[in-house]
PDB file of N, CA and C in Angstrom:
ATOM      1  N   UNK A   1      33.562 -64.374  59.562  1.00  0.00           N
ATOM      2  CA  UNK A   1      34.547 -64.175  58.537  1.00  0.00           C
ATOM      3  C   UNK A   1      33.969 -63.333  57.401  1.00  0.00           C
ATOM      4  N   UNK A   2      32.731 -63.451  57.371  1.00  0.00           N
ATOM      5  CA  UNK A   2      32.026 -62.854  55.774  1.00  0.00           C
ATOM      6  C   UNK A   2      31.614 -61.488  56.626  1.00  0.00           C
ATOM      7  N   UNK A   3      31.611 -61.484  57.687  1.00  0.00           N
ATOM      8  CA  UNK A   3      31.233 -60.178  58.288  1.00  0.00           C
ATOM      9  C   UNK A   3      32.570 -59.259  58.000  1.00  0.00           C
ATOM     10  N   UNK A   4      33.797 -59.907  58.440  1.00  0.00           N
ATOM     11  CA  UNK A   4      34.973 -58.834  58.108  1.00  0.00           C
ATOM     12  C   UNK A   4      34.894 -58.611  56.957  1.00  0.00           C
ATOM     13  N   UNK A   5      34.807 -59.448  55.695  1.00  0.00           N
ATOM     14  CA  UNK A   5      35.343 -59.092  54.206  1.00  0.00           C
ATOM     15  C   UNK A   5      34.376 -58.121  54.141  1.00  0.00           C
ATOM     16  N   UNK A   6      33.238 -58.255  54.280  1.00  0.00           N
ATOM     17  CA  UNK A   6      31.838 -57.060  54.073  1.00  0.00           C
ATOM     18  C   UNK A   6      32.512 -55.496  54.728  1.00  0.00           C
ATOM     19  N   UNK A   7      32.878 -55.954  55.786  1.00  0.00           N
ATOM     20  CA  UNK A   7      33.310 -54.295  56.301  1.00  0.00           C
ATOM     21  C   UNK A   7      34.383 -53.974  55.817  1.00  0.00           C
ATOM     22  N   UNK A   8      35.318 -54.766  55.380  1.00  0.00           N
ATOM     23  CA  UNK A   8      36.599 -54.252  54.403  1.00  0.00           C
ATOM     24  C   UNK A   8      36.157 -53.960  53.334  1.00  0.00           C
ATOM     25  N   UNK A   9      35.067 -54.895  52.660  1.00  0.00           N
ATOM     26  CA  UNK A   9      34.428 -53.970  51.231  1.00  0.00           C
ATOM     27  C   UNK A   9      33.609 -52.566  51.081  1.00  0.00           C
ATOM     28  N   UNK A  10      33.267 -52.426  52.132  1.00  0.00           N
ATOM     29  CA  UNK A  10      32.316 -51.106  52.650  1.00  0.00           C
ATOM     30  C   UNK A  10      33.370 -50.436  52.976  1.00  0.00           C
ATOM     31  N   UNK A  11      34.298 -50.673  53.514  1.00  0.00           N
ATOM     32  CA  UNK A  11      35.469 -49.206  54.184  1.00  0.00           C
ATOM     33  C   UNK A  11      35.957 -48.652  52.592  1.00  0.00           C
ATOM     34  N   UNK A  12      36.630 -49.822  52.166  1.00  0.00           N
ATOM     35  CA  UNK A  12      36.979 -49.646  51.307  1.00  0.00           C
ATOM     36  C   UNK A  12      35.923 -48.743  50.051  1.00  0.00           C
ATOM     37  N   UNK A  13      34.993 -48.876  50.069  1.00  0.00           N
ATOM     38  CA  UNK A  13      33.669 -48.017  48.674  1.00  0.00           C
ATOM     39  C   UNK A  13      33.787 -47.003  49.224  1.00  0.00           C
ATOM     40  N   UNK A  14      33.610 -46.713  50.752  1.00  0.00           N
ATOM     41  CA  UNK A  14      33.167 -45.516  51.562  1.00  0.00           C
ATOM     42  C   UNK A  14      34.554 -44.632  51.262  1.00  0.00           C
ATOM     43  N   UNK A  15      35.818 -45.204  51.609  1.00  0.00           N
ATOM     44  CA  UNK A  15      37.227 -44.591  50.921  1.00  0.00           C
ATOM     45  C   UNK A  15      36.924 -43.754  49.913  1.00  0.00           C
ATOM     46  N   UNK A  16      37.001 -45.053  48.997  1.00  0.00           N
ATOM     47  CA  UNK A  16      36.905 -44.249  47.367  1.00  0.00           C
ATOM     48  C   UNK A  16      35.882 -43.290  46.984  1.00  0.00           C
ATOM     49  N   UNK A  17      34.790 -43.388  47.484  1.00  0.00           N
ATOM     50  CA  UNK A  17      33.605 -42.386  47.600  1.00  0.00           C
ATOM     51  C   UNK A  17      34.325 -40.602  47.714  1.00  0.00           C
ATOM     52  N   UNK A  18      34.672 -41.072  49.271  1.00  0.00           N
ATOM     53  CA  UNK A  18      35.369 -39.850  49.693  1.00  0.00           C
ATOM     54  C   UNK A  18      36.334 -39.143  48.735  1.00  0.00           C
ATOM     55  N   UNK A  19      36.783 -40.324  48.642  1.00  0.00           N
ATOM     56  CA  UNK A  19      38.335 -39.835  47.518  1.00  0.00           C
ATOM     57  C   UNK A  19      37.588 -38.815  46.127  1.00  0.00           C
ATOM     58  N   UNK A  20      37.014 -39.666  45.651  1.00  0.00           N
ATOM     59  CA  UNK A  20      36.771 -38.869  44.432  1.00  0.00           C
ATOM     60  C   UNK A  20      35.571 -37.649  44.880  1.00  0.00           C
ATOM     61  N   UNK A  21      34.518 -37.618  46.299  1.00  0.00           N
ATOM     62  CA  UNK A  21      34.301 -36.284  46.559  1.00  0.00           C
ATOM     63  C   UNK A  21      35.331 -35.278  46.873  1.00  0.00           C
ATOM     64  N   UNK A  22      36.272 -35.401  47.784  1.00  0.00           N
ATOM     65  CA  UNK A  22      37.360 -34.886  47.701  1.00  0.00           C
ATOM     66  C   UNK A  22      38.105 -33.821  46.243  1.00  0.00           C
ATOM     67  N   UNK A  23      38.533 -35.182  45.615  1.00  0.00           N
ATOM     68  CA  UNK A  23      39.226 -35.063  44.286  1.00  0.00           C
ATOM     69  C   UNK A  23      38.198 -33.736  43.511  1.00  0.00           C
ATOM     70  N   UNK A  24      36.900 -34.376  43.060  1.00  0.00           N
ATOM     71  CA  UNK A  24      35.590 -33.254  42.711  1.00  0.00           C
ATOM     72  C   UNK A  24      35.980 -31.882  43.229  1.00  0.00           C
ATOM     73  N   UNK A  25      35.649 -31.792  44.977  1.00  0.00           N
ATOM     74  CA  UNK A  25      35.299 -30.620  45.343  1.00  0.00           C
ATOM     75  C   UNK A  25      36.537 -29.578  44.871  1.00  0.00           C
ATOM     76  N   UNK A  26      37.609 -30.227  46.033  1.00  0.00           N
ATOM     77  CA  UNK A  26      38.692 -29.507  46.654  1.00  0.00           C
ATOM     78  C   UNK A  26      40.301 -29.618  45.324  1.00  0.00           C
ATOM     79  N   UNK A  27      40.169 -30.870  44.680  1.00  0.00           N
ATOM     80  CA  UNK A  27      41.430 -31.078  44.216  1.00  0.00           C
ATOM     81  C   UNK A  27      42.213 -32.331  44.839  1.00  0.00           C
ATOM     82  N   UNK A  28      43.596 -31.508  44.609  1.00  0.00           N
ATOM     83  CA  UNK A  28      44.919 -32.049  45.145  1.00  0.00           C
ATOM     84  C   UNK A  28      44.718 -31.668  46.494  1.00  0.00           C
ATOM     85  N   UNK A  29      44.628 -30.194  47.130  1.00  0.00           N
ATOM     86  CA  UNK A  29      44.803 -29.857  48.225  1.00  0.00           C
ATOM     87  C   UNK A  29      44.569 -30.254  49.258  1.00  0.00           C
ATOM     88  N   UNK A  30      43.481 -31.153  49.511  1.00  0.00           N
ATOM     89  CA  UNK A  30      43.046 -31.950  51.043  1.00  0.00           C
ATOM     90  C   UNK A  30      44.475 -32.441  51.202  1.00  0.00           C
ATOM     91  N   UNK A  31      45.069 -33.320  50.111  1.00  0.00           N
ATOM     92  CA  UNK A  31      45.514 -34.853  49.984  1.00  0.00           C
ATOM     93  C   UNK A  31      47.382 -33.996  50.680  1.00  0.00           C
ATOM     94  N   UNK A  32      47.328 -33.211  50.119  1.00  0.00           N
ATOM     95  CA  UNK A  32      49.233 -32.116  50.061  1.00  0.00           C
ATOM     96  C   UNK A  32      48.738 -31.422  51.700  1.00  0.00           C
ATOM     97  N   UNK A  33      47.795 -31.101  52.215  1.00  0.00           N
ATOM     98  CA  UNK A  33      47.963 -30.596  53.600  1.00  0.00           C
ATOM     99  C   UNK A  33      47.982 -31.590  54.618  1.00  0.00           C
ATOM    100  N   UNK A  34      46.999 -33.070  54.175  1.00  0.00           N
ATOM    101  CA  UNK A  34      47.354 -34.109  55.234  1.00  0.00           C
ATOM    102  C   UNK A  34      48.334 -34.556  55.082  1.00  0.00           C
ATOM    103  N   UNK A  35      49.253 -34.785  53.769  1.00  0.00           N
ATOM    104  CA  UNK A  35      50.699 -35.136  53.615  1.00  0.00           C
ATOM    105  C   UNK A  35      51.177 -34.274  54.827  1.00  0.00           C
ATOM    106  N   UNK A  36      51.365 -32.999  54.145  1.00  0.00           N
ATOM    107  CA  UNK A  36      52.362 -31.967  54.924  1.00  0.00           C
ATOM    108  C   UNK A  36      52.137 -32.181  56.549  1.00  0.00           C
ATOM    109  N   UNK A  37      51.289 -32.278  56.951  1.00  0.00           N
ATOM    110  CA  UNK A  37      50.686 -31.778  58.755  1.00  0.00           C
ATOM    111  C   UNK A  37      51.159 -33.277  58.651  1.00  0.00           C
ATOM    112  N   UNK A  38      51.100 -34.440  58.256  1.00  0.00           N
ATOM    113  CA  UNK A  38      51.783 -36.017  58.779  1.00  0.00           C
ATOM    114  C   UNK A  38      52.938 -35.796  58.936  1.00  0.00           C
ATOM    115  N   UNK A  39      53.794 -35.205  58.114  1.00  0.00           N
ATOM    116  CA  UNK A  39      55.135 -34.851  57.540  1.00  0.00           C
ATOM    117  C   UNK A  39      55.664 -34.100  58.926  1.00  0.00           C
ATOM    118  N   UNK A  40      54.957 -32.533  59.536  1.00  0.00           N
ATOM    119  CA  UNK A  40      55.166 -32.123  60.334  1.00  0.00           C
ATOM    120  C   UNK A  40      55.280 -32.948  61.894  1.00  0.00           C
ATOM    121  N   UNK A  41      54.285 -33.662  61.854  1.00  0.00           N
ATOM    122  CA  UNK A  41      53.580 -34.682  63.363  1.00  0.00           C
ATOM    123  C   UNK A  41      55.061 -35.587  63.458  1.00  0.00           C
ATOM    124  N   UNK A  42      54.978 -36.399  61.978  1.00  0.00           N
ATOM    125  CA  UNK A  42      56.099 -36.852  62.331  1.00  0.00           C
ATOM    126  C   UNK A  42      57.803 -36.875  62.452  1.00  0.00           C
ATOM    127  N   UNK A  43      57.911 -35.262  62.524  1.00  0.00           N
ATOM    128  CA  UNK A  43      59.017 -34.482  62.698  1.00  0.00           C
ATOM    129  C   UNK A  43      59.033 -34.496  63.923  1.00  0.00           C
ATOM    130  N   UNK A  44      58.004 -33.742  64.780  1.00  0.00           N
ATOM    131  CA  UNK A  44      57.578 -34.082  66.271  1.00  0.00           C
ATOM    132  C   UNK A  44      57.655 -35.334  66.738  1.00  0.00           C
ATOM    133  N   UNK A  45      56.846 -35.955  66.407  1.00  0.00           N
ATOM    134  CA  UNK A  45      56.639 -37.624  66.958  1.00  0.00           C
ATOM    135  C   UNK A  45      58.058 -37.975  67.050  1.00  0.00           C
ATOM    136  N   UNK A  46      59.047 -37.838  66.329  1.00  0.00           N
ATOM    137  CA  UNK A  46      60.738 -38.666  66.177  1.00  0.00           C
ATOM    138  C   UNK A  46      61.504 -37.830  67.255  1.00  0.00           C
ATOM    139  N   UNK A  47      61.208 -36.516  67.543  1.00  0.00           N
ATOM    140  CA  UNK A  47      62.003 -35.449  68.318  1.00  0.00           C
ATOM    141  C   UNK A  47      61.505 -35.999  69.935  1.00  0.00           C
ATOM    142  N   UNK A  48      60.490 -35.973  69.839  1.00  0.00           N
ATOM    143  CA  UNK A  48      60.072 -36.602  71.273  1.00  0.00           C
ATOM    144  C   UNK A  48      59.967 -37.951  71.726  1.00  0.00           C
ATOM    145  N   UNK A  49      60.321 -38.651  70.764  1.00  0.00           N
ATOM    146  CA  UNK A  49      60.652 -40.003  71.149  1.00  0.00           C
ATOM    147  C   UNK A  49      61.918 -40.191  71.632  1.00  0.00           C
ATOM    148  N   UNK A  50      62.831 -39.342  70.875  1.00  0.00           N
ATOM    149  CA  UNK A  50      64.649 -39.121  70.791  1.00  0.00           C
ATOM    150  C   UNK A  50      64.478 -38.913  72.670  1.00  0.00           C
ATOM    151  N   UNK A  51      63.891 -37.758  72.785  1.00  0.00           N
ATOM    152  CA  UNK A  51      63.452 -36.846  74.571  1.00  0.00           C
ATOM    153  C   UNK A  51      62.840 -38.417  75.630  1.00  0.00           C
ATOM    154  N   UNK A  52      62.317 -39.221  75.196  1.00  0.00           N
ATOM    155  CA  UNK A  52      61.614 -40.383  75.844  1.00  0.00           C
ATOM    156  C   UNK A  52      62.607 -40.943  76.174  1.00  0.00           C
ATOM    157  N   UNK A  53      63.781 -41.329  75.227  1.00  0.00           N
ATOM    158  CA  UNK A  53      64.599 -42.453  75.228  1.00  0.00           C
ATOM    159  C   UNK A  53      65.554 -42.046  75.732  1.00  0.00           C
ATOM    160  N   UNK A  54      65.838 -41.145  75.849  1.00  0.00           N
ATOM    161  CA  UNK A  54      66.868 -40.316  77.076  1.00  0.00           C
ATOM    162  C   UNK A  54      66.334 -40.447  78.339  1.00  0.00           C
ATOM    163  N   UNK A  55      65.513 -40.008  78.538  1.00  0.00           N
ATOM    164  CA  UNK A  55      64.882 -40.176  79.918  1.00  0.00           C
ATOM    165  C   UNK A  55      64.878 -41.592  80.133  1.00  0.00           C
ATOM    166  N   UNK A  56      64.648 -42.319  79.512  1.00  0.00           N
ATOM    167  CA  UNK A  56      64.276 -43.958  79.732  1.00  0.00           C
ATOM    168  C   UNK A  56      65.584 -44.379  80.248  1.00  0.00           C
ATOM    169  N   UNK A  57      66.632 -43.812  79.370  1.00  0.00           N
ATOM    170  CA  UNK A  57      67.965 -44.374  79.642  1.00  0.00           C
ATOM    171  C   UNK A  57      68.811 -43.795  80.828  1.00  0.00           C
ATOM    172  N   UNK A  58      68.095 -42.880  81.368  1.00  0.00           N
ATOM    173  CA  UNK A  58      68.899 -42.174  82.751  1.00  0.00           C
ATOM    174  C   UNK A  58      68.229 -42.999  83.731  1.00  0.00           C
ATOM    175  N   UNK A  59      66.914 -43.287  83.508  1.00  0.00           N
ATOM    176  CA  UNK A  59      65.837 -44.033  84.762  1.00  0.00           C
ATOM    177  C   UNK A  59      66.195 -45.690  84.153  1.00  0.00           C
ATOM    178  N   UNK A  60      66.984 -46.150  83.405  1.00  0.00           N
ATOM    179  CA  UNK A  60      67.672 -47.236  83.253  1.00  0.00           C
ATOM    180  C   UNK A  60      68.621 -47.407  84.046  1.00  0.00           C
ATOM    181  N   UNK A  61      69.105 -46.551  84.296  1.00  0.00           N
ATOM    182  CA  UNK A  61      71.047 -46.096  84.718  1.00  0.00           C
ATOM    183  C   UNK A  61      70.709 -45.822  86.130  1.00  0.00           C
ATOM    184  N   UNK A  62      70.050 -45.155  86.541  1.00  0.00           N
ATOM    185  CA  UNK A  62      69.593 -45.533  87.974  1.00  0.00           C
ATOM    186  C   UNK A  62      69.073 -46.144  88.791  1.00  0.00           C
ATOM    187  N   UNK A  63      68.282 -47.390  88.037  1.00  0.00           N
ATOM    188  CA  UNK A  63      68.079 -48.328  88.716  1.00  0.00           C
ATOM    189  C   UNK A  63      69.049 -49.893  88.576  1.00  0.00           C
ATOM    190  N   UNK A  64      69.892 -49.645  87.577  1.00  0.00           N
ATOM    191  CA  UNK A  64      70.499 -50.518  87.310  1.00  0.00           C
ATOM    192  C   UNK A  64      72.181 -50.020  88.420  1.00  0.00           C
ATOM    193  N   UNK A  65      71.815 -49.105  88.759  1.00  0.00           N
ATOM    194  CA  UNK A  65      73.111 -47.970  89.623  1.00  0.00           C
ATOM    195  C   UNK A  65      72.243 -48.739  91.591  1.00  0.00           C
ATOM    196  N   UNK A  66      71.092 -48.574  91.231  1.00  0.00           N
ATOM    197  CA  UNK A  66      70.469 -49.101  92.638  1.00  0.00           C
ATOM    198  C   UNK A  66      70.222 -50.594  93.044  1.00  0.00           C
ATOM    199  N   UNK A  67      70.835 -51.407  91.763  1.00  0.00           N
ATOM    200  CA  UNK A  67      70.476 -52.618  92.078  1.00  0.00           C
ATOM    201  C   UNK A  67      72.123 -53.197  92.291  1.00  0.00           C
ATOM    202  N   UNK A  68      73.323 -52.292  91.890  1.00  0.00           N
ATOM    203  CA  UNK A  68      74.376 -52.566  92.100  1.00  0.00           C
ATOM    204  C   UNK A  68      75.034 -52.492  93.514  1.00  0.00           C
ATOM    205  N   UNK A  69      73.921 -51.540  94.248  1.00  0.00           N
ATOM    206  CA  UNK A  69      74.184 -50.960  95.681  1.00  0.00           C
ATOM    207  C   UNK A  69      73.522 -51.803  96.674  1.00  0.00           C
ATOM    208  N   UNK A  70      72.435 -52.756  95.966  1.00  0.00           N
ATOM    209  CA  UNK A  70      71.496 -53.756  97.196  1.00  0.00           C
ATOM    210  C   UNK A  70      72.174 -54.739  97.060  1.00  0.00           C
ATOM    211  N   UNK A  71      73.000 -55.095  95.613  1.00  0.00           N
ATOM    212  CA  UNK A  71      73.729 -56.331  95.953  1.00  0.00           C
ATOM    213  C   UNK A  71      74.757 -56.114  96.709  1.00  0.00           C
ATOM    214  N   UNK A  72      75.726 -54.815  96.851  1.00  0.00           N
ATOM    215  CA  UNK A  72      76.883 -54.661  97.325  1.00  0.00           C
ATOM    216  C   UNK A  72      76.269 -54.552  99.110  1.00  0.00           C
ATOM    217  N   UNK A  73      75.176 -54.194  99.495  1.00  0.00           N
ATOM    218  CA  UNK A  73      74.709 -54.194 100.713  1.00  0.00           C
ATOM    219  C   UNK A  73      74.186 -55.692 100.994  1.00  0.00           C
ATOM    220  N   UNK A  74      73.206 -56.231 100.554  1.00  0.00           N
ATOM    221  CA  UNK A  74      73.424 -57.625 100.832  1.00  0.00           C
ATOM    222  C   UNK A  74      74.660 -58.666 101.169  1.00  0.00           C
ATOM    223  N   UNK A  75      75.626 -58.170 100.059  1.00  0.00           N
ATOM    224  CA  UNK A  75      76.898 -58.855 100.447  1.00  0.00           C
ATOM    225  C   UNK A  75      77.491 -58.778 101.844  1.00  0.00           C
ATOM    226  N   UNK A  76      77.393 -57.548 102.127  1.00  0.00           N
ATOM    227  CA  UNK A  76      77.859 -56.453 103.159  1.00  0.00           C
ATOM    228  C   UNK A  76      77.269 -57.345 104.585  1.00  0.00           C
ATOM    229  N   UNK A  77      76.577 -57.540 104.036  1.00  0.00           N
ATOM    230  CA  UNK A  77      75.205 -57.891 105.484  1.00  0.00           C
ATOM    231  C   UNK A  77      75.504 -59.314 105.723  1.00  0.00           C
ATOM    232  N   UNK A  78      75.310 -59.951 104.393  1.00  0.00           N
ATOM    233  CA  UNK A  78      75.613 -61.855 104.402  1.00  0.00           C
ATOM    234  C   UNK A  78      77.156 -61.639 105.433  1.00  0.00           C
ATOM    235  N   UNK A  79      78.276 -61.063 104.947  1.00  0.00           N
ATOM    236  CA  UNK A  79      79.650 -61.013 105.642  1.00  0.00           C
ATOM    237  C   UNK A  79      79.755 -60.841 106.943  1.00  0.00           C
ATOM    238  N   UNK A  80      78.816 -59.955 107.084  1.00  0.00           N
ATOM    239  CA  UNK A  80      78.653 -59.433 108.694  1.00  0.00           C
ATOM    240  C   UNK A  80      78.124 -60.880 109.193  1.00  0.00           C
ATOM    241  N   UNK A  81      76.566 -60.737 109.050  1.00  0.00           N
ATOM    242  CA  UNK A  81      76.315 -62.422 109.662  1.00  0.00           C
ATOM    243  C   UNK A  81      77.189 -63.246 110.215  1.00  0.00           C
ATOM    244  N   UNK A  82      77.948 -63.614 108.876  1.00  0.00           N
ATOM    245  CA  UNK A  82      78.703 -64.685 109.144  1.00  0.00           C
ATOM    246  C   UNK A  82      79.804 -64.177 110.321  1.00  0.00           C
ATOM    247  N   UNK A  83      80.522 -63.272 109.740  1.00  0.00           N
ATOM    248  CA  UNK A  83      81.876 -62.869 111.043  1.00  0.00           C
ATOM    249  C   UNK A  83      80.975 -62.570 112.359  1.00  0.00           C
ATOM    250  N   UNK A  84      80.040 -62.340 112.699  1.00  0.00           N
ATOM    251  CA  UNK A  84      79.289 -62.637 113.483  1.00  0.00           C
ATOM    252  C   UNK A  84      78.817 -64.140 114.265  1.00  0.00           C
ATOM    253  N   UNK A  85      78.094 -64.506 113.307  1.00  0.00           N
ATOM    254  CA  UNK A  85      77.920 -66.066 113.805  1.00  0.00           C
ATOM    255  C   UNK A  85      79.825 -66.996 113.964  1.00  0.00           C
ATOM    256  N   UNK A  86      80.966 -66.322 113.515  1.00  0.00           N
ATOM    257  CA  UNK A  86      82.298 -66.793 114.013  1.00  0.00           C
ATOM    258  C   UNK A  86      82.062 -66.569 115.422  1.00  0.00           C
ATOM    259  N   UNK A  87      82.304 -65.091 115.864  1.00  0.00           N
ATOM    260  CA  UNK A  87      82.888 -64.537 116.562  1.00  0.00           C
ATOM    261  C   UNK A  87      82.122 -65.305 118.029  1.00  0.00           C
ATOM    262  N   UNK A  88      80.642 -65.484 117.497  1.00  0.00           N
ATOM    263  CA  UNK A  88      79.664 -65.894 118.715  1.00  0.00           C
ATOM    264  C   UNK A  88      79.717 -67.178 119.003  1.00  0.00           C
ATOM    265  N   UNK A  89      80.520 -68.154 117.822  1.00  0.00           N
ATOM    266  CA  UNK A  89      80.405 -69.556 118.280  1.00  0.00           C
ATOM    267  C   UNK A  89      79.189 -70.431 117.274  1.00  0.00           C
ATOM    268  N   UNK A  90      78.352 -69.640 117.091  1.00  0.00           N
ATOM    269  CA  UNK A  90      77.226 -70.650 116.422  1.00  0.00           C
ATOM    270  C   UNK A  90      77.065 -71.373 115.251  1.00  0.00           C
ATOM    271  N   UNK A  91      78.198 -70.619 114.423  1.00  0.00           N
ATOM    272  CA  UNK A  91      78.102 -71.507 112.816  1.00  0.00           C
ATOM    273  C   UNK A  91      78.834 -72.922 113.452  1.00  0.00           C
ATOM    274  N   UNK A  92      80.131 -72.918 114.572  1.00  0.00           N
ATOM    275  CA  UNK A  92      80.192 -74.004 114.788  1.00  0.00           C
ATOM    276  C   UNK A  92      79.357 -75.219 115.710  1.00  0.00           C
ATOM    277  N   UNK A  93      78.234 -74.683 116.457  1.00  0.00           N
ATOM    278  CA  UNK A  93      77.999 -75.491 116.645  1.00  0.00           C
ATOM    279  C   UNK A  93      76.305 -75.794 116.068  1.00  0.00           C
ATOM    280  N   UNK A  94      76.023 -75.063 114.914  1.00  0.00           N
ATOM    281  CA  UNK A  94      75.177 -75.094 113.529  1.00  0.00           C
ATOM    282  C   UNK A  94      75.812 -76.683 112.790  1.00  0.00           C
ATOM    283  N   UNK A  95      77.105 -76.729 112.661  1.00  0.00           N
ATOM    284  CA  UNK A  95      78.100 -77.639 111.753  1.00  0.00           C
ATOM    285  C   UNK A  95      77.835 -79.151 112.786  1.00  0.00           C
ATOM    286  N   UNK A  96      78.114 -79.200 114.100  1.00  0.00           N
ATOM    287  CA  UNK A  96      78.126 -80.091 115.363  1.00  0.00           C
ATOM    288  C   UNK A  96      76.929 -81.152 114.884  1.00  0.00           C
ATOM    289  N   UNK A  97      75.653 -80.217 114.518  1.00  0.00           N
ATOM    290  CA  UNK A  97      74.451 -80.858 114.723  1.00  0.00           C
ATOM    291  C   UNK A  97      73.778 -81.414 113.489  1.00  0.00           C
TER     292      UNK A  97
END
């Protein structure tokens, strides 16, 4: 536990260190181009997530389109069986025993 607070107090000095070398050398400017280029990323990052979730939702729609077709074939198949096991005699004498 005293090991985390120590490395949160060290990230934290090592931060501010930076910050005010920063601030010293360069200014404002480091601080307004990593704004801006975040600003940009996450213009991107939202546009291609929008592109993800489309895709997600077509490969939603088709498997939810393929699971409508195994039940309608299962059904298909259970029906057969059965008018089958009529036609042959065996569900009744399945019932007999």
């Amino acid at each position: 536990m005293f090991r985390l607070i120590r490395r949160i107090i060290v990230f934290a000095l090592i931060a501010g260190i930076l910050f005010l070398f920063l601030s010293f050398w360069k200014g404002g400017e480091p601080f307004r181009w990593f704004g801006k280029k975040s600003r940009e990323a996450g213009v991107i990052i939202k546009e291609k997530s929008e592109d993800l979730g489309k895709e997600a939702d077509k490969i939603k729609e088709k498997t939810g389109d393929l699971k409508d077709a195994t039940k309608k074939v299962t059904k298909g198949i259970k029906q057969t069986g059965e008018a089958v096991q009529d036609i042959t005699g065996y569900k009744k004498e399945k019932e007999k025993k």
